[in-house]
PDB file of N, CA and C in Angstrom:
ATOM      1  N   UNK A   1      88.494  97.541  98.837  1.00  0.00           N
ATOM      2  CA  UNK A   1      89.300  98.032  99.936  1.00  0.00           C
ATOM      3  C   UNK A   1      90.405  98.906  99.352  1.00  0.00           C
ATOM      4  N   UNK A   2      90.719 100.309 100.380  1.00  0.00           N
ATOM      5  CA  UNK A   2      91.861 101.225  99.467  1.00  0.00           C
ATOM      6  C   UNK A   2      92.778 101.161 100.304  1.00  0.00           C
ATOM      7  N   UNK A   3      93.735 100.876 100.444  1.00  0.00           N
ATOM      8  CA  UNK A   3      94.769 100.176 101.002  1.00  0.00           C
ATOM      9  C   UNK A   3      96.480 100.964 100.465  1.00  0.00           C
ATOM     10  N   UNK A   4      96.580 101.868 101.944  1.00  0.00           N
ATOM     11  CA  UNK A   4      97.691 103.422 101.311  1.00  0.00           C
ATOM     12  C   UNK A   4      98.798 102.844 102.297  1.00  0.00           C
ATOM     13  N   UNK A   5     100.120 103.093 101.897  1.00  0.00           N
ATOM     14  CA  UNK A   5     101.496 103.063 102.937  1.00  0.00           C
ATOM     15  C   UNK A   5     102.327 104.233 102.347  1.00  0.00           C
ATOM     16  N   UNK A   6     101.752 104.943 103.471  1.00  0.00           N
ATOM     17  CA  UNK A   6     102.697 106.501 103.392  1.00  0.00           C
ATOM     18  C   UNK A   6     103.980 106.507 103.744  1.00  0.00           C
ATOM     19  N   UNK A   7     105.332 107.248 103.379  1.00  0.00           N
ATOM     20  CA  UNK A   7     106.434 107.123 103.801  1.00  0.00           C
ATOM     21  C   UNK A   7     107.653 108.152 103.251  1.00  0.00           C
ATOM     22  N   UNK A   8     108.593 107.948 103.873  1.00  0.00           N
ATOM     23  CA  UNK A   8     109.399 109.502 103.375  1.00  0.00           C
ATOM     24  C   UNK A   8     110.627 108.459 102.958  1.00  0.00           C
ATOM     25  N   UNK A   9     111.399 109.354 101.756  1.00  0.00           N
ATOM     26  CA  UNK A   9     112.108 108.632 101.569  1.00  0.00           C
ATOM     27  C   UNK A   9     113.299 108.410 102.433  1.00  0.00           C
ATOM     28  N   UNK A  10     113.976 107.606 102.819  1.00  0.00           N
ATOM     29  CA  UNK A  10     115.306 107.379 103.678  1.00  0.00           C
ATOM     30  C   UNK A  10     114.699 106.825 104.812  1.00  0.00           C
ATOM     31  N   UNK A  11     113.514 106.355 105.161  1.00  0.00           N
ATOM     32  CA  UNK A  11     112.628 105.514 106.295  1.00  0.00           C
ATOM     33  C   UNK A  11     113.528 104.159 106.304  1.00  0.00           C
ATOM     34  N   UNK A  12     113.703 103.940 107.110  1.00  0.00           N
ATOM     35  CA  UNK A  12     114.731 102.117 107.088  1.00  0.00           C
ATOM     36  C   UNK A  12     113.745 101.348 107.656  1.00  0.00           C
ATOM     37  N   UNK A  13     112.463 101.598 107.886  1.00  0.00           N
ATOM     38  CA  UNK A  13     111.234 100.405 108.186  1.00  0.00           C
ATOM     39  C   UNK A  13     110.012 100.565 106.806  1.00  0.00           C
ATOM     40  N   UNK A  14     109.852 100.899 105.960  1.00  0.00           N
ATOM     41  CA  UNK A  14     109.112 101.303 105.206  1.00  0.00           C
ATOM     42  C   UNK A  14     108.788  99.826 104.074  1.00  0.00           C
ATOM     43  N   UNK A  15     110.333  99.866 103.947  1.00  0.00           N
ATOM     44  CA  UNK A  15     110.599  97.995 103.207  1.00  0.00           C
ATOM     45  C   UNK A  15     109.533  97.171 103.888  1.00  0.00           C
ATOM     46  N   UNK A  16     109.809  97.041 104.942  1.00  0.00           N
ATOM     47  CA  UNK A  16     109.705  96.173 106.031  1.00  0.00           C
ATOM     48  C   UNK A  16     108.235  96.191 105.876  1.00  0.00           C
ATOM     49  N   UNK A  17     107.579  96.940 106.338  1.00  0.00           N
ATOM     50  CA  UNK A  17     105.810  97.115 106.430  1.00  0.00           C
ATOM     51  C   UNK A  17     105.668  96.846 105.039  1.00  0.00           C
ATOM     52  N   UNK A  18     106.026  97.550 104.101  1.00  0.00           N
ATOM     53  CA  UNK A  18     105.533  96.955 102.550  1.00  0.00           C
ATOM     54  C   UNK A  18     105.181  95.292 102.458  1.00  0.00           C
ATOM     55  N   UNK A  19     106.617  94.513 102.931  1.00  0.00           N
ATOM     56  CA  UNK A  19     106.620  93.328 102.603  1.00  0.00           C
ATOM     57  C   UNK A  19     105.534  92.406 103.462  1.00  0.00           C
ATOM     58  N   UNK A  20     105.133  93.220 104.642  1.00  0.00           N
ATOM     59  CA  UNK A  20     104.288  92.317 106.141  1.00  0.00           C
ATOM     60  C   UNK A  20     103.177  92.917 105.079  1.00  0.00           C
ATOM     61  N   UNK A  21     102.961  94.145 104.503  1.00  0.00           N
ATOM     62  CA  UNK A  21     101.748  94.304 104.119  1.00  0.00           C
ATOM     63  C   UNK A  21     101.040  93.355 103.113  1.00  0.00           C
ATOM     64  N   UNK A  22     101.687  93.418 101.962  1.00  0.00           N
ATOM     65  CA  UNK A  22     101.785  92.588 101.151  1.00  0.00           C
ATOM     66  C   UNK A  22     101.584  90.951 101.476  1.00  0.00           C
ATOM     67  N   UNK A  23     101.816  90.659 102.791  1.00  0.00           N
ATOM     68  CA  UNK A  23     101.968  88.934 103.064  1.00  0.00           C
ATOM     69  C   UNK A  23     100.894  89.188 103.578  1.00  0.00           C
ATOM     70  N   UNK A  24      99.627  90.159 104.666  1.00  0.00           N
ATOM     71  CA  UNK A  24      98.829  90.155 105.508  1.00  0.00           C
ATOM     72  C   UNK A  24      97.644  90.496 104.046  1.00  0.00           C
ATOM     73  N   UNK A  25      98.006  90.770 102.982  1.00  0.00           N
ATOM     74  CA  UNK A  25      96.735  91.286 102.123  1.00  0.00           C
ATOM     75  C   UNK A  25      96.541  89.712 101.023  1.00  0.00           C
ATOM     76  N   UNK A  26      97.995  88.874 100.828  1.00  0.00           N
ATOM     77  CA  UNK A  26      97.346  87.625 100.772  1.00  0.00           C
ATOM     78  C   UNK A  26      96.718  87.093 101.368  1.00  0.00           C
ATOM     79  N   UNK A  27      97.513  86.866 102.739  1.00  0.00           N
ATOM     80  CA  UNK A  27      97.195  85.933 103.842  1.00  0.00           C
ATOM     81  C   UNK A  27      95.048  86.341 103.965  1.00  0.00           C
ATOM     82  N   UNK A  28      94.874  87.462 103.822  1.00  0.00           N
ATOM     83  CA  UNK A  28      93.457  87.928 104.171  1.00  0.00           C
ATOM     84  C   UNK A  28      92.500  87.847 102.533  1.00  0.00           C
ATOM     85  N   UNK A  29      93.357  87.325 102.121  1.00  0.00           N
ATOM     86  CA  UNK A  29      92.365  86.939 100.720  1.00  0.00           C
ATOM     87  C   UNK A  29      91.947  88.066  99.833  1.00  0.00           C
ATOM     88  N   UNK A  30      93.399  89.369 100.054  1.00  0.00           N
ATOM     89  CA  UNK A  30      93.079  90.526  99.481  1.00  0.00           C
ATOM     90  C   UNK A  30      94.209  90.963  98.422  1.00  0.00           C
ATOM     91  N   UNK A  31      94.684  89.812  97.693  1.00  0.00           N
ATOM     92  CA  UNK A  31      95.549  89.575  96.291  1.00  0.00           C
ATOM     93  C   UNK A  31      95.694  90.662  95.490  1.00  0.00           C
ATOM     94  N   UNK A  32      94.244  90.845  94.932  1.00  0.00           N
ATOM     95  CA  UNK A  32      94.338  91.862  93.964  1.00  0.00           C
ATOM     96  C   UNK A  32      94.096  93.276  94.591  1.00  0.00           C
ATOM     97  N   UNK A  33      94.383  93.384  96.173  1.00  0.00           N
ATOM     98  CA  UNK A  33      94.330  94.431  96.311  1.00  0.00           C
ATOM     99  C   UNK A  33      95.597  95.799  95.998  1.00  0.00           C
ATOM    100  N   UNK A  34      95.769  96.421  95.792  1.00  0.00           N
ATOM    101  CA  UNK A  34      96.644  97.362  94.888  1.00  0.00           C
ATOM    102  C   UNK A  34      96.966  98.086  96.332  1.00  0.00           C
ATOM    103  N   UNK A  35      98.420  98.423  96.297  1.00  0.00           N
ATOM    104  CA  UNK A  35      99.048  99.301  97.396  1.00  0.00           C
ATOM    105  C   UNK A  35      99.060 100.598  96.848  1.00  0.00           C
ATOM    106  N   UNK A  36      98.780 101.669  97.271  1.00  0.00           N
ATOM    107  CA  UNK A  36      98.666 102.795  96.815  1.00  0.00           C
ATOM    108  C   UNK A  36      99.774 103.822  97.842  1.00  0.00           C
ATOM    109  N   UNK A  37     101.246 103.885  97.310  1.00  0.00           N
ATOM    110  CA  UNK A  37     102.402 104.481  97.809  1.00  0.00           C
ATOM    111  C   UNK A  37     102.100 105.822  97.967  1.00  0.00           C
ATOM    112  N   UNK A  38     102.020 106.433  98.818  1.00  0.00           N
ATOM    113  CA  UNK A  38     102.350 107.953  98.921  1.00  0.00           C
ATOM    114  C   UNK A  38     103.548 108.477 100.180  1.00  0.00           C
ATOM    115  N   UNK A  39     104.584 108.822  99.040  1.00  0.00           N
ATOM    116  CA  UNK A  39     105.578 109.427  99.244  1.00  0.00           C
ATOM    117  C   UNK A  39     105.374 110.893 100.231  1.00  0.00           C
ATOM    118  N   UNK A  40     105.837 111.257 101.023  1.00  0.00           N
ATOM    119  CA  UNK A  40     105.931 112.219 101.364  1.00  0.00           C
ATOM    120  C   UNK A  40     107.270 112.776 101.802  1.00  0.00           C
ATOM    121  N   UNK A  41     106.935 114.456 101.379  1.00  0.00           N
ATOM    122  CA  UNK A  41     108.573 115.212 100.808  1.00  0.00           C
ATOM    123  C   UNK A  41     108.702 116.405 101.704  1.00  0.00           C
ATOM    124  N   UNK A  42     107.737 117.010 102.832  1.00  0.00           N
ATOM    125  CA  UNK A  42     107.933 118.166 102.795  1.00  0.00           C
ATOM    126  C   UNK A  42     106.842 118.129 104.117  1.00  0.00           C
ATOM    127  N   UNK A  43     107.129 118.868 105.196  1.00  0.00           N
ATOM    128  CA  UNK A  43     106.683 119.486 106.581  1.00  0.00           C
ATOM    129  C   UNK A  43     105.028 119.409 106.186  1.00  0.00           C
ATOM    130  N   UNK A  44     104.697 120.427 105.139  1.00  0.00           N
ATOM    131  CA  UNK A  44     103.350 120.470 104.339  1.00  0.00           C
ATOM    132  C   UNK A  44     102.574 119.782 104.038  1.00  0.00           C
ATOM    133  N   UNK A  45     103.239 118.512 103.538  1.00  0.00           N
ATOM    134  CA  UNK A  45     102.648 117.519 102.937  1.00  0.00           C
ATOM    135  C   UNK A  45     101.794 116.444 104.327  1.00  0.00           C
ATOM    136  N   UNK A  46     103.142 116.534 105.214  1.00  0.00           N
ATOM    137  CA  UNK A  46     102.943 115.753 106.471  1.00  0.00           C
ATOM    138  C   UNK A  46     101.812 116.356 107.260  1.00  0.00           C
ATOM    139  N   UNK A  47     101.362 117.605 107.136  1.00  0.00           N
ATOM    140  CA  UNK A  47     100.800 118.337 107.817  1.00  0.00           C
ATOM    141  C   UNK A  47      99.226 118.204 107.278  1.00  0.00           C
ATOM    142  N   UNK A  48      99.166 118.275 105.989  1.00  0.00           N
ATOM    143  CA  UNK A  48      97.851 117.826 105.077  1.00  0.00           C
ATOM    144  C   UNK A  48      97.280 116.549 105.154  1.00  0.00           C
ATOM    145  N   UNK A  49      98.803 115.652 105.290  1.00  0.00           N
ATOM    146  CA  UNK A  49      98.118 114.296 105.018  1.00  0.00           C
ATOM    147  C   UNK A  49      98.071 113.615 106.269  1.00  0.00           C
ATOM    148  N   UNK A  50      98.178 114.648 107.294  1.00  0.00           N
ATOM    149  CA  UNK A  50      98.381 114.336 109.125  1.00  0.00           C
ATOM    150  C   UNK A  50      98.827 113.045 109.193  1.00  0.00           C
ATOM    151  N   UNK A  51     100.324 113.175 108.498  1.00  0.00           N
ATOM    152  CA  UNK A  51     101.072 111.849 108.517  1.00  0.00           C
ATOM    153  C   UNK A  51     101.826 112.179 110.239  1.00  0.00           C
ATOM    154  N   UNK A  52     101.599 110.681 110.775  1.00  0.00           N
ATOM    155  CA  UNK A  52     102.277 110.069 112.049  1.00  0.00           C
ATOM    156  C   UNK A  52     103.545 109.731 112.081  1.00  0.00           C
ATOM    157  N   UNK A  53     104.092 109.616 110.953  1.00  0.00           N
ATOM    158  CA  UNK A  53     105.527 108.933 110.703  1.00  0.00           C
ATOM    159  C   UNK A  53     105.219 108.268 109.842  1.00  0.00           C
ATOM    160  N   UNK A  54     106.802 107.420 109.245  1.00  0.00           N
ATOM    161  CA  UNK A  54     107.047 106.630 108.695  1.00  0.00           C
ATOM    162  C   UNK A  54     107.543 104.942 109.130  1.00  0.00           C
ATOM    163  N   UNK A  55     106.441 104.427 108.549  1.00  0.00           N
ATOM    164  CA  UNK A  55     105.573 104.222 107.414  1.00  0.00           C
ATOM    165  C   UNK A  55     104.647 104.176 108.665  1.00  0.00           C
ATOM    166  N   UNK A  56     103.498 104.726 107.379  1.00  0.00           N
ATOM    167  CA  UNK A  56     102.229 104.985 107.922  1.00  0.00           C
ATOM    168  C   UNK A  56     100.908 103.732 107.137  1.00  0.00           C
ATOM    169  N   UNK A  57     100.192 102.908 107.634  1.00  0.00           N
ATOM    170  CA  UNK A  57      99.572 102.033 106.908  1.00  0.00           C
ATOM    171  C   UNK A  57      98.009 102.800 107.098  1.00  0.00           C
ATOM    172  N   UNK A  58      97.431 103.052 105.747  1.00  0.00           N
ATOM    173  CA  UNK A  58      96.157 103.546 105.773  1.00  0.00           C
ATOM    174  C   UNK A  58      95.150 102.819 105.303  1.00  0.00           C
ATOM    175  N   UNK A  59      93.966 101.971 105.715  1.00  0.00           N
ATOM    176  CA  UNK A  59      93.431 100.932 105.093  1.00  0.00           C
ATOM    177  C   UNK A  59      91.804 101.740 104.916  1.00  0.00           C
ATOM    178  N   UNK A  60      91.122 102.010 104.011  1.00  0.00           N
ATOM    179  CA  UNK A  60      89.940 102.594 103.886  1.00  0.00           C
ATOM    180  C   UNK A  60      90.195 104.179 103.870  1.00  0.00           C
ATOM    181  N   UNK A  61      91.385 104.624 104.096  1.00  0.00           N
ATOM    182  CA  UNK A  61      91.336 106.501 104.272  1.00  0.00           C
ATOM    183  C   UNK A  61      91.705 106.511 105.857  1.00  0.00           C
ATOM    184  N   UNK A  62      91.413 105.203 106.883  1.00  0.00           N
ATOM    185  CA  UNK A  62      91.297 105.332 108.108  1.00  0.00           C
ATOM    186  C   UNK A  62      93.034 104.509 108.651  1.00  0.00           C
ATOM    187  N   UNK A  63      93.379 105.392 109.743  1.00  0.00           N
ATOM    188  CA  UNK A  63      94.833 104.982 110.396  1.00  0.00           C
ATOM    189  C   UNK A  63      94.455 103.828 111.120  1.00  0.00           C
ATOM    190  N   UNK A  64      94.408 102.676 111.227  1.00  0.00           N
ATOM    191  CA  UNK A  64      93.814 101.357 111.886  1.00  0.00           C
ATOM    192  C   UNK A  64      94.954 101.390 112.817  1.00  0.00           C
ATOM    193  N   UNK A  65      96.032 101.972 113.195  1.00  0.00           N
ATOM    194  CA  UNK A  65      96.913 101.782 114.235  1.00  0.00           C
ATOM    195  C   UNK A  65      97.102 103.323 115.006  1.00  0.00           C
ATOM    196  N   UNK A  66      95.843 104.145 114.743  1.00  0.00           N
ATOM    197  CA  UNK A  66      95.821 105.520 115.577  1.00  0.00           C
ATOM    198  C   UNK A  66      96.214 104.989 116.917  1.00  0.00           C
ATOM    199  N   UNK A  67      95.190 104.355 117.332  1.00  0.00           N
ATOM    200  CA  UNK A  67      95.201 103.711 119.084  1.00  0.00           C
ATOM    201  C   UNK A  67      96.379 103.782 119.594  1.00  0.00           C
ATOM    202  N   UNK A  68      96.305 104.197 120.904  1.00  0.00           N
ATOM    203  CA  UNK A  68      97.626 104.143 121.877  1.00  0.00           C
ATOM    204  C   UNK A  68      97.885 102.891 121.759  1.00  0.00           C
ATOM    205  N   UNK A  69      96.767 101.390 121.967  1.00  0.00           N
ATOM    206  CA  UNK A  69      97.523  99.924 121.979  1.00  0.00           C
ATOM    207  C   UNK A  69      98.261  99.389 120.931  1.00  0.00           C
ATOM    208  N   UNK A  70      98.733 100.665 119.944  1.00  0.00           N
ATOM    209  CA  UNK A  70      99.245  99.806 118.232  1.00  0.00           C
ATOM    210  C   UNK A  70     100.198 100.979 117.882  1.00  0.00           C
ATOM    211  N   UNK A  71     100.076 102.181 118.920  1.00  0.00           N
ATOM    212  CA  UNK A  71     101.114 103.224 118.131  1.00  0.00           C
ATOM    213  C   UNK A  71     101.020 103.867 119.512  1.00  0.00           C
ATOM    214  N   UNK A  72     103.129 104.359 119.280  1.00  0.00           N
ATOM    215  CA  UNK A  72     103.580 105.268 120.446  1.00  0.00           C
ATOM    216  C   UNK A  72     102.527 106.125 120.535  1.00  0.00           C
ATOM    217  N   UNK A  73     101.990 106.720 121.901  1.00  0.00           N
ATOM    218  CA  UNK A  73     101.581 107.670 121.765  1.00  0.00           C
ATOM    219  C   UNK A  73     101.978 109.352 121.252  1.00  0.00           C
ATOM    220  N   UNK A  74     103.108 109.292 121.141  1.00  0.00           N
ATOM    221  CA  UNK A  74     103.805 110.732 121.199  1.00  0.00           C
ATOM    222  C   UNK A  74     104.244 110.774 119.523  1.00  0.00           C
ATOM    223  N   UNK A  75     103.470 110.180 119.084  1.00  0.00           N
ATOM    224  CA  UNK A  75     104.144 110.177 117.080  1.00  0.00           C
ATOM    225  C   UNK A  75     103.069 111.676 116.605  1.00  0.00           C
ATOM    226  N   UNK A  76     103.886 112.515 116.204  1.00  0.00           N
ATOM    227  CA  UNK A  76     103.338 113.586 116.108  1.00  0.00           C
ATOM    228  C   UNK A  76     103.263 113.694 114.416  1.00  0.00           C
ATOM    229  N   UNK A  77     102.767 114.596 114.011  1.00  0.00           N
ATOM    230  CA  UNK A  77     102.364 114.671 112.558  1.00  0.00           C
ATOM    231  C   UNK A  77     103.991 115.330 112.028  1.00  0.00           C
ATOM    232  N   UNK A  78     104.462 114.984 111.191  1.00  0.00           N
ATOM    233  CA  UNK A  78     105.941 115.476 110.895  1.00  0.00           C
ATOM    234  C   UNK A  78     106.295 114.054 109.917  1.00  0.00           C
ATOM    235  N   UNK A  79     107.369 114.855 109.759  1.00  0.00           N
ATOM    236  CA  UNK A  79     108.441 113.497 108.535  1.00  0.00           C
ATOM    237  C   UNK A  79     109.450 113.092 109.677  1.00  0.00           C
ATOM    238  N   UNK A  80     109.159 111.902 110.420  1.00  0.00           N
ATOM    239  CA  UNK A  80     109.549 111.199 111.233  1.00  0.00           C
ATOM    240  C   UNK A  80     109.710 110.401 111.245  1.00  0.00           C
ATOM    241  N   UNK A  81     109.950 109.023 111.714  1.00  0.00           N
ATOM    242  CA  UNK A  81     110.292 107.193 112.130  1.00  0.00           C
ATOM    243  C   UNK A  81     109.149 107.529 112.630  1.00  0.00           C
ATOM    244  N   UNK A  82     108.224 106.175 112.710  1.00  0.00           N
ATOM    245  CA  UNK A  82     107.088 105.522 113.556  1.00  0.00           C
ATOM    246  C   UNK A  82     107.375 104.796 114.228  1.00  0.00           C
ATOM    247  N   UNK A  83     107.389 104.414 115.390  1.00  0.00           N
ATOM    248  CA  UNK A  83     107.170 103.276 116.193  1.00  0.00           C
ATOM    249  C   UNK A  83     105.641 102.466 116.666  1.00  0.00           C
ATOM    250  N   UNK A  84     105.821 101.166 116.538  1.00  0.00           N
ATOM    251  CA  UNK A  84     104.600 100.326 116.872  1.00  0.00           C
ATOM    252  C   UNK A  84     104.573  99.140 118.191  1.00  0.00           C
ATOM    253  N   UNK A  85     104.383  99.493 119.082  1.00  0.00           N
ATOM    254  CA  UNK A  85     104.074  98.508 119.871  1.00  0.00           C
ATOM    255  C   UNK A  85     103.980  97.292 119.103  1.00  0.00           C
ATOM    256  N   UNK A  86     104.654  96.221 119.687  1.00  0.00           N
ATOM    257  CA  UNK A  86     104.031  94.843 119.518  1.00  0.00           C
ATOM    258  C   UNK A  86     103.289  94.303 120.555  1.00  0.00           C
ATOM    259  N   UNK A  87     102.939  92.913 119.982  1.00  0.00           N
ATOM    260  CA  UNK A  87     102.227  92.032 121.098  1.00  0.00           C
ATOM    261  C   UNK A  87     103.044  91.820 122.454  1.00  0.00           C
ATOM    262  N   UNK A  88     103.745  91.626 122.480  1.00  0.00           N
ATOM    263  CA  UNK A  88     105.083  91.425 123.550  1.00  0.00           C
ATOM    264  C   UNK A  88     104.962  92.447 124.273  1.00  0.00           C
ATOM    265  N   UNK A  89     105.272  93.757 123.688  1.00  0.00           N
ATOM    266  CA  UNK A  89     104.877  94.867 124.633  1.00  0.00           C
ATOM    267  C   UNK A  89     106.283  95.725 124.184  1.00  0.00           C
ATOM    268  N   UNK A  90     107.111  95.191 123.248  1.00  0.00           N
ATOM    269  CA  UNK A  90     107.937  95.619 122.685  1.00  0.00           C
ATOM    270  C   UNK A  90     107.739  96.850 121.790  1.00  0.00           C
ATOM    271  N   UNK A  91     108.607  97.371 120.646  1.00  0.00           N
ATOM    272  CA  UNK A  91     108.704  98.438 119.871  1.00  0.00           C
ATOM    273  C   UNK A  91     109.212  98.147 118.787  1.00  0.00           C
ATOM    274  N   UNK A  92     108.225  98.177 117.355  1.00  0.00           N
ATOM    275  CA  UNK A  92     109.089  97.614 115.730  1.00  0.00           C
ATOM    276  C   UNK A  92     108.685  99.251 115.291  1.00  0.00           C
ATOM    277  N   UNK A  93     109.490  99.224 113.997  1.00  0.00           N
ATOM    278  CA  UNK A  93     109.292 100.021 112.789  1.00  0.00           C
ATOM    279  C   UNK A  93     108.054 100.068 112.425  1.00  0.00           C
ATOM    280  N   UNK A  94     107.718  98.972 112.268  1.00  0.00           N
ATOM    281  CA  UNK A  94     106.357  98.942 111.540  1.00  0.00           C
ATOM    282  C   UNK A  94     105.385  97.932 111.889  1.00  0.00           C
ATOM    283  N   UNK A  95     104.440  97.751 111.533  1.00  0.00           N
ATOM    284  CA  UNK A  95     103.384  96.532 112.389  1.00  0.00           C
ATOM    285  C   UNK A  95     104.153  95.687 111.858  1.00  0.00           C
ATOM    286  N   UNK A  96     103.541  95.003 113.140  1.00  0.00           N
ATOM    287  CA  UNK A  96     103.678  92.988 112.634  1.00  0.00           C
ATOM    288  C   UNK A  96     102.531  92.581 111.885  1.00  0.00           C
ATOM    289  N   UNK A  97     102.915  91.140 111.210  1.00  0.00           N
ATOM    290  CA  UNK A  97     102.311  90.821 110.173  1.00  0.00           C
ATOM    291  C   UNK A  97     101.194  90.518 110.799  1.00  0.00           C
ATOM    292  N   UNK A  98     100.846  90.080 112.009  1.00  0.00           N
ATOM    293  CA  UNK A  98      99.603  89.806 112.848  1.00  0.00           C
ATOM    294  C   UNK A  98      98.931  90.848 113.000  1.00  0.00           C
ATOM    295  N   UNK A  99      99.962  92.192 113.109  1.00  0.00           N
ATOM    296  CA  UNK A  99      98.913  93.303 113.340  1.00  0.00           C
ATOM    297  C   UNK A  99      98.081  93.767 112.053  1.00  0.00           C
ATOM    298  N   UNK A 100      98.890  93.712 111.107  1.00  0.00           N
ATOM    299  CA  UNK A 100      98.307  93.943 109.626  1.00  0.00           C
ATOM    300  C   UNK A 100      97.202  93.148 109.380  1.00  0.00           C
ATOM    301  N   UNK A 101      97.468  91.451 109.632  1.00  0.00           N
ATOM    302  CA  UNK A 101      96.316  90.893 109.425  1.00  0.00           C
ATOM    303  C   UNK A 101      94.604  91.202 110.322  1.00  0.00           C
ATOM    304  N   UNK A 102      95.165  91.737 111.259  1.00  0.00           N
ATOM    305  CA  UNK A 102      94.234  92.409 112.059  1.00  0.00           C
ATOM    306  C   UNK A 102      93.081  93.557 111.295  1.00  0.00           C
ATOM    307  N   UNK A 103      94.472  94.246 110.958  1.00  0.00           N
ATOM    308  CA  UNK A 103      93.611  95.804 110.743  1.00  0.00           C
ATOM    309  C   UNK A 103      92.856  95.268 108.892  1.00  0.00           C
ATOM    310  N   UNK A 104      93.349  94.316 108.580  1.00  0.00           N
ATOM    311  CA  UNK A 104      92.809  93.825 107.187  1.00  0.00           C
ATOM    312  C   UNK A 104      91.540  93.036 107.505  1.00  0.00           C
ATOM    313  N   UNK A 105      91.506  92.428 108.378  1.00  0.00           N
ATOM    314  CA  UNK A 105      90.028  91.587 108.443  1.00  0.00           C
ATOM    315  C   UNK A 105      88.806  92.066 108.978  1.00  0.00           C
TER     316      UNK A 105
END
C-alpha cells in the first residue's frame, strides 16, 4: 500500500491528520507502512499534483475522500486549508481517525 499526505507548509491541520493517520495505519494492521510527505510550495505544484488543500491524504495514488460525503465540495485545486465533513455532519481539518480507518481497509 502507497500511502501520501500532501501539505503546504503553515497548514495548522496537517499535524493533526499525520497523527489520525499514523493511529488508523496501526489500528488497520498497516505498521510498516511508510508515509510518503509531499510538501507543496507553489500554485504549480498544486496544479500538477491537483492538490485539494491541505492536508490532502492519498492512499494507492487515489484521493479516498474526493466524494462530496468526506470533502467540502467547493475545495478547489490551490494551496489552501481542507475541510472534511464528519460523521456528525460537522467540519474538521482533517479526517477522523474513523474516516482514515475507513479509507485504509
Amino acid at each position: 500500500m502507497n500511502v501520501s499526505l500532501l501539505y503546504f507548509e503553515g497548514c495548522p491541520s496537517w499535524h493533526e491528520a499525520d497523527d489520525r493517520l499514523r493511529q488508523a495505519l496501526d489500528t488497520t494492521g498497516h505498521v510498516d507502512t511508510p508515509i510518503n510527505y509531499v510538501l507543496v510550495s507553489t500554485p504549480e505544484e498544486a496544479e500538477r499534483l491537483q492538490f485539494r488543500g491541505s492536508p490532502t491524504v492519498l492512499v494507492d495514488d487515489v484521493d479516498p475522500f474526493a466524494d462530496l460525503n468526506n470533502a467540502e465540495p467547493n475545495n478547489a485545486v490551490g494551496l489552501a486549508c481542507r475541510l472534511y465533513r464528519t460523521e456528525d455532519g460537522g467540519r474538521a481539518g482533517s479526517p477522523t481517525l474513523e474516516q482514515l480507518i475507513s479509507a485504509l481497509s
